[in-house]
Protein backbone atom coordinates (compact mmCIF):
# COMPACT_ATOMS: atom_id res chain seq x y z
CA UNK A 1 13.12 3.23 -23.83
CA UNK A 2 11.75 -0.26 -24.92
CA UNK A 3 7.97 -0.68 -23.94
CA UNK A 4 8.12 2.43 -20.69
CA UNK A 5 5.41 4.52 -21.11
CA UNK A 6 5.08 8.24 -19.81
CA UNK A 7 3.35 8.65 -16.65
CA UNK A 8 4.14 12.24 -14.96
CA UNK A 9 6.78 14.56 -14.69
CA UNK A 10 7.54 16.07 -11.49
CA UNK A 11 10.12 18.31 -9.70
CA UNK A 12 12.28 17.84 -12.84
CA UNK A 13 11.96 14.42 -12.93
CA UNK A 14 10.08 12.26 -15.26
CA UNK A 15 8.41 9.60 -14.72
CA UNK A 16 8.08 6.27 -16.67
CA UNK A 17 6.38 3.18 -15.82
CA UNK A 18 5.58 -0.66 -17.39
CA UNK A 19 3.34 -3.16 -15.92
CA UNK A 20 5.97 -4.55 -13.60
CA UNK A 21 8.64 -1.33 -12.36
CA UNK A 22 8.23 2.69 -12.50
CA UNK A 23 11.00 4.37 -13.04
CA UNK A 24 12.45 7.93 -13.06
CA UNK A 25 14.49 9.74 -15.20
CA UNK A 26 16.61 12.91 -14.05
CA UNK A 27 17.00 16.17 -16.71
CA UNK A 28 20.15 15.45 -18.83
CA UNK A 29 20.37 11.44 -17.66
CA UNK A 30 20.62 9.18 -20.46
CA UNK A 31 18.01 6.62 -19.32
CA UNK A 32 15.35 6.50 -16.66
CA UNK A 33 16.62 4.06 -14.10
CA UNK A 34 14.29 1.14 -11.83
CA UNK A 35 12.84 2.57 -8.99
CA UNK A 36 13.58 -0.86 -6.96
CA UNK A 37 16.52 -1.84 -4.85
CA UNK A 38 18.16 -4.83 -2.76
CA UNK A 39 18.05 -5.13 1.08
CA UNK A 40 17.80 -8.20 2.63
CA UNK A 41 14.12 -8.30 0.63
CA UNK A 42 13.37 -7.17 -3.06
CA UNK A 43 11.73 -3.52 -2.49
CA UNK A 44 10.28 -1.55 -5.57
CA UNK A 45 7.40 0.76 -6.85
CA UNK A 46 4.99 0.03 -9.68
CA UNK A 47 1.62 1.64 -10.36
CA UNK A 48 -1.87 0.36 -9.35
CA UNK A 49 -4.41 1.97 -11.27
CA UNK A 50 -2.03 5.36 -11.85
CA UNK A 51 -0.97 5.42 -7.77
CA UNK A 52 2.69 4.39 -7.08
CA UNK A 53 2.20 1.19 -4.18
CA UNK A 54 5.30 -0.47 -2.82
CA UNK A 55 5.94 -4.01 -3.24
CA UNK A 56 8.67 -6.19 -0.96
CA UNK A 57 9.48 -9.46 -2.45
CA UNK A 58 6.45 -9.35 -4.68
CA UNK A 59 3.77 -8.89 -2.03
CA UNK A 60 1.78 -5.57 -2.08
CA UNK A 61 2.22 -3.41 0.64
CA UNK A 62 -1.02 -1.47 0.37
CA UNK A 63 -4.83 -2.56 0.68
CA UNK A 64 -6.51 -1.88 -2.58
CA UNK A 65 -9.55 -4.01 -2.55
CA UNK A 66 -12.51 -2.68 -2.78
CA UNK A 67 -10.59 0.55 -3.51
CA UNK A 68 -9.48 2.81 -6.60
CA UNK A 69 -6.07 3.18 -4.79
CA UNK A 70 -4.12 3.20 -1.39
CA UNK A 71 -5.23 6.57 -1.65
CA UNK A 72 -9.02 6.41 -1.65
CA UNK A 73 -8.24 3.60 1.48
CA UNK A 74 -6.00 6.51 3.37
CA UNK A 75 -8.57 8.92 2.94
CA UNK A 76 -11.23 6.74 3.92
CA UNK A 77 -9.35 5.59 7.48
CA UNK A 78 -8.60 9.55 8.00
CA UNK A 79 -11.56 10.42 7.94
CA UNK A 80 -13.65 7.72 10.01
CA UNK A 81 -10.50 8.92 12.63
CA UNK A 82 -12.61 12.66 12.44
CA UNK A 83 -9.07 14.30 13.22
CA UNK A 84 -9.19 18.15 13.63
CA UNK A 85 -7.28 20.63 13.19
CA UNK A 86 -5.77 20.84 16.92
CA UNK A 87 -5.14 16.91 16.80
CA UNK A 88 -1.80 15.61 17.12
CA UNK A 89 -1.36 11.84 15.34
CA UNK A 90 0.99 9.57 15.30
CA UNK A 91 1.21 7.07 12.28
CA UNK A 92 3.16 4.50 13.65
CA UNK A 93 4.95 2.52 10.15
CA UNK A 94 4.72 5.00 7.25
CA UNK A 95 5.35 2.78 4.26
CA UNK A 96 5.00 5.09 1.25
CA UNK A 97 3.59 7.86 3.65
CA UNK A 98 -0.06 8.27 1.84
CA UNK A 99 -1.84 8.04 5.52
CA UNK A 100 0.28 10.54 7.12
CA UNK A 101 0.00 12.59 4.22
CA UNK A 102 -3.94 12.45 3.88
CA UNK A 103 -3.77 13.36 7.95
CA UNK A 104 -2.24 15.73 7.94
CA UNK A 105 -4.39 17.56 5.77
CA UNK A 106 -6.40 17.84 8.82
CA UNK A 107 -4.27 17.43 11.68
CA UNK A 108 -2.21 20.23 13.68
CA UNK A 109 0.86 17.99 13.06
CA UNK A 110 1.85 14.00 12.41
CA UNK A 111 4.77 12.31 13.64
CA UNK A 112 5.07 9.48 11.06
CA UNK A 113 7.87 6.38 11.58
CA UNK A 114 9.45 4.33 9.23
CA UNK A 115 12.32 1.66 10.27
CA UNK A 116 13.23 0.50 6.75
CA UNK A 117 15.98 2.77 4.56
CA UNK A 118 14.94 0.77 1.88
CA UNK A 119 11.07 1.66 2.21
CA UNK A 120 12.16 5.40 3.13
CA UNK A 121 14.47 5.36 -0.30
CA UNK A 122 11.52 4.55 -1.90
CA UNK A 123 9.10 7.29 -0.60
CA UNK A 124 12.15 9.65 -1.03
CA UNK A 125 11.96 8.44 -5.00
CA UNK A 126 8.48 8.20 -5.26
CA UNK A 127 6.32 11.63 -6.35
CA UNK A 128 3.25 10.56 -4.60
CA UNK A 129 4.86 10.97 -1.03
CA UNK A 130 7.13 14.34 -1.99
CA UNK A 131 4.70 16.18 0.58
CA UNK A 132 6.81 14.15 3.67
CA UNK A 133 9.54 15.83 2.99
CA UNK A 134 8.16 19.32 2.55
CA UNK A 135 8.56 20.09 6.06
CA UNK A 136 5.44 21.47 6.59
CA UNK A 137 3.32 19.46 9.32
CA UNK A 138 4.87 15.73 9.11
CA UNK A 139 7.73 14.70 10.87
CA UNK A 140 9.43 11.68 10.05
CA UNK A 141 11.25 9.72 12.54
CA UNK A 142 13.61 6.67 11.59
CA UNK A 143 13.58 3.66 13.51
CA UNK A 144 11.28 0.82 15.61
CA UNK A 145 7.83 2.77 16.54
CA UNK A 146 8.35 0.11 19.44
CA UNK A 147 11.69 1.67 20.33
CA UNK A 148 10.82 5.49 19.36
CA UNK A 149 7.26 5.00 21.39
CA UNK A 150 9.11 4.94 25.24
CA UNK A 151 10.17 8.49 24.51
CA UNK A 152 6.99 9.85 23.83
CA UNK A 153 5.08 11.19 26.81
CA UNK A 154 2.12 9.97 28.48
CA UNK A 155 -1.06 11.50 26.94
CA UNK A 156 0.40 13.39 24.00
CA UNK A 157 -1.29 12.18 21.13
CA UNK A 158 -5.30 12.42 19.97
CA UNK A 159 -5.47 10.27 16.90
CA UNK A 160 -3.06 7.08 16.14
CA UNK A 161 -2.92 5.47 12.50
CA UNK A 162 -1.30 1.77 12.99
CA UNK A 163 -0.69 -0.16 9.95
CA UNK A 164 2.24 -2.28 10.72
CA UNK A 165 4.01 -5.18 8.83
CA UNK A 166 1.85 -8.64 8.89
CA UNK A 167 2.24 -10.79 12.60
CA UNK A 168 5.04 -12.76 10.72
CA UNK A 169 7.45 -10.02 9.97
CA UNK A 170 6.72 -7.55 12.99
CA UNK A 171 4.99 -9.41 16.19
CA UNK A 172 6.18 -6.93 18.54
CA UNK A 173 3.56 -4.61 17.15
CA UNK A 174 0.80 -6.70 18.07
CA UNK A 175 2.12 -7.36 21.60
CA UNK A 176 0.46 -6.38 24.50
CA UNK A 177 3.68 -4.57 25.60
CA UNK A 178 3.29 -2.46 22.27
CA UNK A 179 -0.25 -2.30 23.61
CA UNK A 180 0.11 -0.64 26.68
CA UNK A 181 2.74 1.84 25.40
CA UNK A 182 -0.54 3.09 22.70
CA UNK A 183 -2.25 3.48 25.83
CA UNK A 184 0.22 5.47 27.70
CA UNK A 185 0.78 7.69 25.15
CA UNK A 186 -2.56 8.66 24.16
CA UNK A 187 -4.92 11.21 25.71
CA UNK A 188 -8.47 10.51 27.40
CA UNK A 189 -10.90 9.56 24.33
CA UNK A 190 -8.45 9.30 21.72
CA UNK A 191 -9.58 7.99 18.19
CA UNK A 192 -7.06 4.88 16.79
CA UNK A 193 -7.23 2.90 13.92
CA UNK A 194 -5.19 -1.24 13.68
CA UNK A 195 -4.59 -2.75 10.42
CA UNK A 196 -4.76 -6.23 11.00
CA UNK A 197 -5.15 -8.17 7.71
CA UNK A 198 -6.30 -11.06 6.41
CA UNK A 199 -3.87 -13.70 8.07
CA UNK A 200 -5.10 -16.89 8.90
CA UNK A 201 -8.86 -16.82 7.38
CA UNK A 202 -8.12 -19.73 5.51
CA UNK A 203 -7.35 -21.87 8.40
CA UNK A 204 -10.31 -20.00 10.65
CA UNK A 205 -7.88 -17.95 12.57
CA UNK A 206 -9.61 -14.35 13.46
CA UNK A 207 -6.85 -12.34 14.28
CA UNK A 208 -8.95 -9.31 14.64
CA UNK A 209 -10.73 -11.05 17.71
CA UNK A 210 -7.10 -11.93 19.25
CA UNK A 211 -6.27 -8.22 19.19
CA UNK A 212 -8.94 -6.98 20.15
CA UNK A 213 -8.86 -8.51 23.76
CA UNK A 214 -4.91 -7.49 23.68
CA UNK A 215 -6.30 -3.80 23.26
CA UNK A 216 -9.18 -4.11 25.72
CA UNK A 217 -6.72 -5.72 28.50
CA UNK A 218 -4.96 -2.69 28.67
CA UNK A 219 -7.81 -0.42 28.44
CA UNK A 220 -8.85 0.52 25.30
CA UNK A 221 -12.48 -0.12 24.45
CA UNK A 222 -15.41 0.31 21.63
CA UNK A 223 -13.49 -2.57 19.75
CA UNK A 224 -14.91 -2.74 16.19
CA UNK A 225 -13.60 -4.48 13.30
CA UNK A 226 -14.18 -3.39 9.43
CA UNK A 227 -13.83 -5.77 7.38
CA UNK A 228 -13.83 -3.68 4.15
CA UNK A 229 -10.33 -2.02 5.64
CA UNK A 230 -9.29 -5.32 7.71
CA UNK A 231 -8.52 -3.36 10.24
CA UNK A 232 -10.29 -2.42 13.88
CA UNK A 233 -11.35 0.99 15.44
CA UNK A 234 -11.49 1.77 18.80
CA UNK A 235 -10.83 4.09 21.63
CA UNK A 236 -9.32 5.24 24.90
């Protein structure tokens, strides 16, 4: 198997990885095979200090500065969030699922969405998110979080987790329309939590300060932005 190394072995699956791919290797299969595929973008899965992150096109998914792994940054956000045990979150674009996995540790139940078969493939493949699909207290829904959020009802949910694409590939989710749909469907005081990135810095763009006054002109308020997770808290 060339320069793969061992990493775990799972389910009854092992596990291989190099410094570019992991890859996975069934019981009686010959080889392991590339945990990557093709869909419109390049997706795959390599390791970042032992964690499995997703890549598309060669840009990292997953904040990991300043961090051991996306999971120390999950369980950092999750717990800032203070979600109890009769909270009800929503985790609006689960990538891998490591956020809606490290809530609901905590939380009564998550409803996690992901629009991207590719990226859901890849959580499917990857050993790190098996407890997604263990239908305990995560349930996955497939599709736009913009779309999926209008059926939702008004004041159903105590915690929200939104890490969506950067501005370039999703804007919608940093419209005030999306905005006002948060708002709708959160209850009185609820705890949320907006990835924003990095974006822009270079040129002197603050994107953080452009969504926060989205969020407070619907209604939310105690804007605060963390640098450290390039993101903002605030509530309802």
């Amino acid at each position: 198997m060339g320069n793969m190394k061992f990493f775990i072995s799972k389910n009854g699956i092992e596990y291989y990885y190099t410094d570019k791919f992991l890859y996975a290797k069934k019981k009686g299969q010959a080889e392991p095979y590339k945990l990557a595929l093709f869909d419109k973008h390049f997706y795959k899965l390599r390791l970042y200090n032992r964690v499995p992150i997703l890549e598309i096109d060669g840009l990292r998914m997953q904040l990991v500065k300043d961090f051991k792994s996306p999971l120390d940054y999950s369980k950092e956000i999750t717990s800032r969030l203070r979600i109890g045990k009769n909270d009800l979150a929503l985790d609006t674009c689960m990538g891998l699922g490591y956020t809606a996995i490290a809530a609901a540790k905590y939380a009564q139940k998550v409803i996690t969405c992901e629009l991207s078969n590719a990226v859901l493939q890849l959580a499917k493949w990857n050993p790190f998110s098996s407890d997604l699909f263990a239908g305990n207290n995560i349930e996955l829904k497939q599709g736009d979080v913009a779309s999926i959020i209008t059926g939702f009802k008004e004041k159903t949910y105590d915690v929200v987790i939104h890490d969506p694409p950067r501005f370039s590939h999703a804007p919608h989710l940093y419209s005030s329309q999306f905005y006002s749909e948060l708002f709708r469907v959160t209850k009185s005081k609820a705890r949320l939590f907006h990835y924003v990135g990095s974006i822009g810095k270079e040129s002197g763009r603050k994107i953080e300060n452009e969504v926060g006054k989205r969020l407070e002109a619907v209604g939310f308020r105690n804007i605060k932005f963390e640098a450290r997770l390039q993101g903002l808290f605030f509530a309802k």
